[in-house]
N, C-alpha and C. Protein backbone atom coordinates (compact mmCIF):
# COMPACT_ATOMS: atom_id res chain seq x y z
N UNK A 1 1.34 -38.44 -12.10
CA UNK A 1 0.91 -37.12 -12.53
C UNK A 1 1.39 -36.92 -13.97
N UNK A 2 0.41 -36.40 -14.94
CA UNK A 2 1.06 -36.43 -16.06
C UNK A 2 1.98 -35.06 -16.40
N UNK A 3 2.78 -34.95 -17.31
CA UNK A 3 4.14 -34.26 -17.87
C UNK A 3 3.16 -32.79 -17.57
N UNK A 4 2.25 -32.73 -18.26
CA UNK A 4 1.83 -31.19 -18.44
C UNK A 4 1.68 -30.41 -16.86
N UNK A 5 1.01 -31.73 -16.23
CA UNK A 5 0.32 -31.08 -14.70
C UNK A 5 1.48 -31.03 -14.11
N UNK A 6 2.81 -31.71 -13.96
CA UNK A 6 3.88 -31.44 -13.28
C UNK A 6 4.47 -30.37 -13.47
N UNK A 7 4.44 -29.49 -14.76
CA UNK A 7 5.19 -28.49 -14.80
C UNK A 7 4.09 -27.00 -14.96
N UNK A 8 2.64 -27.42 -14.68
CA UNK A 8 1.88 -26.10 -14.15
C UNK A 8 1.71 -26.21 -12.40
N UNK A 9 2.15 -27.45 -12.13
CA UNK A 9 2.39 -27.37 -10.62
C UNK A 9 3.71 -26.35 -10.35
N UNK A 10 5.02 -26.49 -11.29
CA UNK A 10 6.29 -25.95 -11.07
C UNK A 10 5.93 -24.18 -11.15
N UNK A 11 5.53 -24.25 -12.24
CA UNK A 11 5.20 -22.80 -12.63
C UNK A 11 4.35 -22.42 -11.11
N UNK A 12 3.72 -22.89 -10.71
CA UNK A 12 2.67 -22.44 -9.88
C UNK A 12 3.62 -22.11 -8.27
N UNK A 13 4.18 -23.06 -8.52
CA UNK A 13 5.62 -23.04 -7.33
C UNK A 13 6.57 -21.57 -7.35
N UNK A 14 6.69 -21.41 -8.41
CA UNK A 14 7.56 -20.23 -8.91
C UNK A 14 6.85 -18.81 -8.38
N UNK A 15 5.69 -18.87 -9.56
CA UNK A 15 5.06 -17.56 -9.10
C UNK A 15 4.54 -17.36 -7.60
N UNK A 16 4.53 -18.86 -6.80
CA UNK A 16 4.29 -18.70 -5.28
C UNK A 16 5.69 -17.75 -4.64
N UNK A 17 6.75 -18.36 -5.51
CA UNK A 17 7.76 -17.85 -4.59
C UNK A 17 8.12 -16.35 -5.08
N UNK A 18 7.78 -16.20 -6.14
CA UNK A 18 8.28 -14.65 -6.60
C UNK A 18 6.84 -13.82 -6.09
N UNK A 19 6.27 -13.96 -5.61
CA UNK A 19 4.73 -13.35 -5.33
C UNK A 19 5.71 -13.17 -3.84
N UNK A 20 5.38 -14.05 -2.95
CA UNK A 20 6.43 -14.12 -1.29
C UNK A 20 7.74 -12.99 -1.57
N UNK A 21 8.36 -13.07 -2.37
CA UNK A 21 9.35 -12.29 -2.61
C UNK A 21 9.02 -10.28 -2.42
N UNK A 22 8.37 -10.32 -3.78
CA UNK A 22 7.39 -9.32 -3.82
C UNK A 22 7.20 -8.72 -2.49
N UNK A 23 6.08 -9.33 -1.89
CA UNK A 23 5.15 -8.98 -0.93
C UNK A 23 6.25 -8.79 0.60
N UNK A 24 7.46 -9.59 0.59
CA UNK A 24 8.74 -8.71 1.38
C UNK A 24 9.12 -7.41 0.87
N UNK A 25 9.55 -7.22 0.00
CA UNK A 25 9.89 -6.56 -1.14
C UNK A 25 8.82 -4.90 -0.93
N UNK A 26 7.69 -5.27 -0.90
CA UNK A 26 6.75 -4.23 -0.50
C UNK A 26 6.66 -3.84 0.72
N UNK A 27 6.80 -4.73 1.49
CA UNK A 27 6.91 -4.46 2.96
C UNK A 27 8.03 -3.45 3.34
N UNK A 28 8.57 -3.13 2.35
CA UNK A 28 9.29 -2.24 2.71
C UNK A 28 9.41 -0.68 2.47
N UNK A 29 8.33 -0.89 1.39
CA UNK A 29 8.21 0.42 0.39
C UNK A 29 7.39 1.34 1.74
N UNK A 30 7.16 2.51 0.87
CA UNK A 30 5.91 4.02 1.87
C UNK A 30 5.74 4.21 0.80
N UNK A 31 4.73 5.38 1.29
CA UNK A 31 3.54 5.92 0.34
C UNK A 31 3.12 6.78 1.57
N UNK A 32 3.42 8.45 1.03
CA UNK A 32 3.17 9.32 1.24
C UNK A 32 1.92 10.07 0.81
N UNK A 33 0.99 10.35 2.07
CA UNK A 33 -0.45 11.15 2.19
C UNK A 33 -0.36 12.63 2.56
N UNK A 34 -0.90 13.37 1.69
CA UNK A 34 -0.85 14.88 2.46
C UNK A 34 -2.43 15.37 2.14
N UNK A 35 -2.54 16.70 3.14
CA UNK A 35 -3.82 17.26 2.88
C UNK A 35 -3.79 18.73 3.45
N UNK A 36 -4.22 19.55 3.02
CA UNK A 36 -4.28 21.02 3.74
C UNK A 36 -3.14 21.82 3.09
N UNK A 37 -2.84 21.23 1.76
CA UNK A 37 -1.37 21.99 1.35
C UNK A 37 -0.76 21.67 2.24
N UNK A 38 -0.37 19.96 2.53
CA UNK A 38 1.29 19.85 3.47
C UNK A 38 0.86 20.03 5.18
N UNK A 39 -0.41 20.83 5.35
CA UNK A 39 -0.61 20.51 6.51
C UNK A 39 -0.43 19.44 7.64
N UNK A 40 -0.98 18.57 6.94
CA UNK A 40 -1.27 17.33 7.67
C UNK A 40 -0.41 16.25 6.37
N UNK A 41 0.55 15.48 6.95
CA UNK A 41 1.22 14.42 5.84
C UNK A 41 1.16 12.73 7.19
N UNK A 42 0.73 11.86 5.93
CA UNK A 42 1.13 10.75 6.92
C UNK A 42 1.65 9.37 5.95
N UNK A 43 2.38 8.75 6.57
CA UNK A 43 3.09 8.17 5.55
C UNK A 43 2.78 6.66 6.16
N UNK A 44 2.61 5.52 4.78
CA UNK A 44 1.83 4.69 5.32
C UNK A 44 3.49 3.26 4.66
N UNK A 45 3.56 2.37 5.61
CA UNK A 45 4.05 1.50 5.07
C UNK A 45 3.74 0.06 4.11
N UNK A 46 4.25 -0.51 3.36
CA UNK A 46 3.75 -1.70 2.57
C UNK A 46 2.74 -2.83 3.12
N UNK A 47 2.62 -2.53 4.91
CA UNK A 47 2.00 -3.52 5.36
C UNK A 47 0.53 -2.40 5.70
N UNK A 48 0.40 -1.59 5.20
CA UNK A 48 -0.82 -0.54 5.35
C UNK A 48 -0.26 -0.35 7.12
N UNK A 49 0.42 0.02 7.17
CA UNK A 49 0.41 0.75 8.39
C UNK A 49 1.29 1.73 8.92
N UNK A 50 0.47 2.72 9.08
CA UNK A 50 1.46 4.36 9.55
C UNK A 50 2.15 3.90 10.27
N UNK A 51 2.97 4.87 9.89
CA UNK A 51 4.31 4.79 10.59
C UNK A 51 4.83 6.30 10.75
N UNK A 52 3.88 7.34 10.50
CA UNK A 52 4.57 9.03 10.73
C UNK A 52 3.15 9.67 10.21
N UNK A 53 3.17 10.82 11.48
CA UNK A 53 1.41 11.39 11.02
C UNK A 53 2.53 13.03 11.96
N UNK A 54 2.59 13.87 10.72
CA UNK A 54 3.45 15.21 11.19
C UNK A 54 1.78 16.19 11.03
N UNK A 55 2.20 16.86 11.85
CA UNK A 55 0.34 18.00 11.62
C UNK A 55 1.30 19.50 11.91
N UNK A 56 1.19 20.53 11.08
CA UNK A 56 2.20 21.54 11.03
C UNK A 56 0.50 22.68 12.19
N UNK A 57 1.27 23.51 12.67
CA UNK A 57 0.60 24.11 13.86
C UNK A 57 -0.67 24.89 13.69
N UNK A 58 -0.70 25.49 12.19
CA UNK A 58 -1.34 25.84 11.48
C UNK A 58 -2.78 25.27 11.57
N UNK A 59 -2.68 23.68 11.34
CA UNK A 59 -3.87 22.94 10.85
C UNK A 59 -4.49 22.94 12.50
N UNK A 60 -4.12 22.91 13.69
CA UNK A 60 -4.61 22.60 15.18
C UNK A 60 -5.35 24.19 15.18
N UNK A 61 -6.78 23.90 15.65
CA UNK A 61 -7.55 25.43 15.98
C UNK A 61 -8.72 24.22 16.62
N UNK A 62 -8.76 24.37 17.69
CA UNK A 62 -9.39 23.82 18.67
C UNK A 62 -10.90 24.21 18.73
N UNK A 63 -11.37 25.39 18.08
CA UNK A 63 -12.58 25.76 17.49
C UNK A 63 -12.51 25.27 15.86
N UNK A 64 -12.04 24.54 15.41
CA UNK A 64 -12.52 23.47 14.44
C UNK A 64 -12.05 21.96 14.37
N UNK A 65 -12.01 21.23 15.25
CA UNK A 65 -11.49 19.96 15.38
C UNK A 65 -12.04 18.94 13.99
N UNK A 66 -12.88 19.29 14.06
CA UNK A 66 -13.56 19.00 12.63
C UNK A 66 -13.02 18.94 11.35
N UNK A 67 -12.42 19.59 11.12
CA UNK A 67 -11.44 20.48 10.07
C UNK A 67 -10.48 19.48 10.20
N UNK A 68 -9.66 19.51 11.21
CA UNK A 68 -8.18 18.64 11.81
C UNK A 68 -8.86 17.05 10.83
N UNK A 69 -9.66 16.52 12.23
CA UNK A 69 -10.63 15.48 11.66
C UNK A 69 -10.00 14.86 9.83
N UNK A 70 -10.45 15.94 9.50
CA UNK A 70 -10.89 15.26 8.13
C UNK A 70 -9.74 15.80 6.90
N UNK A 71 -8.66 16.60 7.24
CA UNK A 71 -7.36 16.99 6.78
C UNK A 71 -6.89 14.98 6.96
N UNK A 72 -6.68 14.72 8.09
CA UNK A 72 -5.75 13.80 8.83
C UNK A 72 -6.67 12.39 7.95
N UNK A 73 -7.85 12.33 7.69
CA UNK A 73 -8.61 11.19 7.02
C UNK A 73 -8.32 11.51 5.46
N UNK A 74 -8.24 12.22 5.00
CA UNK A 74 -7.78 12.68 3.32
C UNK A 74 -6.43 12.07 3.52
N UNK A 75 -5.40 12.67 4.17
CA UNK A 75 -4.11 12.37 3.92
C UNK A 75 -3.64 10.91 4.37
N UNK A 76 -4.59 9.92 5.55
CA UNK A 76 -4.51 8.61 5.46
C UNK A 76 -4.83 7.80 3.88
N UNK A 77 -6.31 8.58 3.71
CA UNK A 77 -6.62 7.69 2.38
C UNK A 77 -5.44 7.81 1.07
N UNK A 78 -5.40 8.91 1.10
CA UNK A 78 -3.89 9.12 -0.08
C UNK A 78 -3.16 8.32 0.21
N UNK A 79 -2.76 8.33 1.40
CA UNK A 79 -1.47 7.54 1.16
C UNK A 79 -1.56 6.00 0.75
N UNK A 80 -3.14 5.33 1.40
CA UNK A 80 -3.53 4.09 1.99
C UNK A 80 -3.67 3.96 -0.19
N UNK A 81 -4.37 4.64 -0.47
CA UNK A 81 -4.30 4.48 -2.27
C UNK A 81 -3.07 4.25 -2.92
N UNK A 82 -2.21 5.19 -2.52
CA UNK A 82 -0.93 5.11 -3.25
C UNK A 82 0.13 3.98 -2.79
N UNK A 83 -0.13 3.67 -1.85
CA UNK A 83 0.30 2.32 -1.06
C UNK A 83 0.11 0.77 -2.03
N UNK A 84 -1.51 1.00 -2.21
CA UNK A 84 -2.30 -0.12 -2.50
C UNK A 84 -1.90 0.33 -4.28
N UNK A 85 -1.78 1.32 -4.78
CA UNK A 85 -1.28 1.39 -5.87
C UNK A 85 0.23 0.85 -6.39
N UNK A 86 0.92 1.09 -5.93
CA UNK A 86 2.39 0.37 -6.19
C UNK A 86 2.40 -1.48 -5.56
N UNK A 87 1.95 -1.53 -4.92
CA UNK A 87 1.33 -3.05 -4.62
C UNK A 87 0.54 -3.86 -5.72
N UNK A 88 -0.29 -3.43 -6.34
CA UNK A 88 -1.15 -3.50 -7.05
C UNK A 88 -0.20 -3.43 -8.50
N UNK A 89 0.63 -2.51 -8.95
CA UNK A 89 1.46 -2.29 -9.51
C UNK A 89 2.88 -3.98 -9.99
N UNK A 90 3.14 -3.62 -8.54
CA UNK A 90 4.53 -4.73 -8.45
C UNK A 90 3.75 -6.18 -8.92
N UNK A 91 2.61 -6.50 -8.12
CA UNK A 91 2.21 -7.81 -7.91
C UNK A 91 1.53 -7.88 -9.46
N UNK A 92 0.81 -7.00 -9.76
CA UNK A 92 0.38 -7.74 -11.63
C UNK A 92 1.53 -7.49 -12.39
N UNK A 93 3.20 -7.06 -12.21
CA UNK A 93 4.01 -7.73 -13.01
C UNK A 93 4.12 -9.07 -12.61
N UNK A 94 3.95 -9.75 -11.67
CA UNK A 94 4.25 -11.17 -11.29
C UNK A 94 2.95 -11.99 -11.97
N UNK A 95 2.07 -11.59 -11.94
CA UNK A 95 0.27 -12.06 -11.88
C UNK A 95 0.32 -12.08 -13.29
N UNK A 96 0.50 -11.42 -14.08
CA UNK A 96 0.07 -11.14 -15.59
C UNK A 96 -1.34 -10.26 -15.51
N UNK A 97 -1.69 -9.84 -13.71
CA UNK A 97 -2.66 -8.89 -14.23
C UNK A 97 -3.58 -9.86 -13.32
N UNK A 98 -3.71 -10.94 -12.93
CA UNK A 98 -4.75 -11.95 -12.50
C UNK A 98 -5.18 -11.39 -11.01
N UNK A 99 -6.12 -11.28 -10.69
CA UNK A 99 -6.50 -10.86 -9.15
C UNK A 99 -6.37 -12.30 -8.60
N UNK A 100 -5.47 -11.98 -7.84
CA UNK A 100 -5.51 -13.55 -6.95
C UNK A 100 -5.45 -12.91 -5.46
N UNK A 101 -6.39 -13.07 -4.85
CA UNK A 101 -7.00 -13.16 -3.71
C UNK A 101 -5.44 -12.97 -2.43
N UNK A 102 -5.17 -11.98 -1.19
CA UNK A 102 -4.59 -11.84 -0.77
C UNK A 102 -3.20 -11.18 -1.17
N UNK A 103 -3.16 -10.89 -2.14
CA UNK A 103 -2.01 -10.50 -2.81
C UNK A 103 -2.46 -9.23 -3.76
């Protein structure tokens, strides 16, 4: 293997392992969703998955389930954005910005 390809293999080794790092690293973070003024909050973890959905008593009226509905889908997507935002964030300091697939 010649000198150059051995050490974009190394490099490539590196950013594998600081990417793995990262992506623990995120697994740990939240990202907080709200909707209804605080009504409805749900908080999503680094692996996209809730982990706390609080609904204050206010937002429940059983003659608009509808309403509930779509408070509780706003405050998933917020959070599911702001999630995918600090992810997105951490991983193009590692990337230089490069979309690499799964990460």
């Amino acid at each position: 293997m010649a000198k150059g390809m051995h050490q974009l293999m190394k490099e490539a080794q590196k950013m594998q392992s600081k990417m793995l790092a990262m992506q623990e690293e995120l697994e740990k973070e939240t990202a907080e969703g709200t909707a209804g003024g605080g009504a409805v909050k749900v908080v999503m973890n680094g692996k996209q998955q809730i982990t706390s959905v609080k609904i204050e008593k206010q937002a429940v009226d059983p003659n608009d389930v509808e309403m509930l509905e779509d408070l509780i889908m706003a405050a998933v997507n917020q959070a599911h954005d702001a999630i995918t935002a600090k992810s997105s964030e951490k991983m193009g300091s590692i990337t230089g910005g490069l979309n690499i697939p799964g990460f």
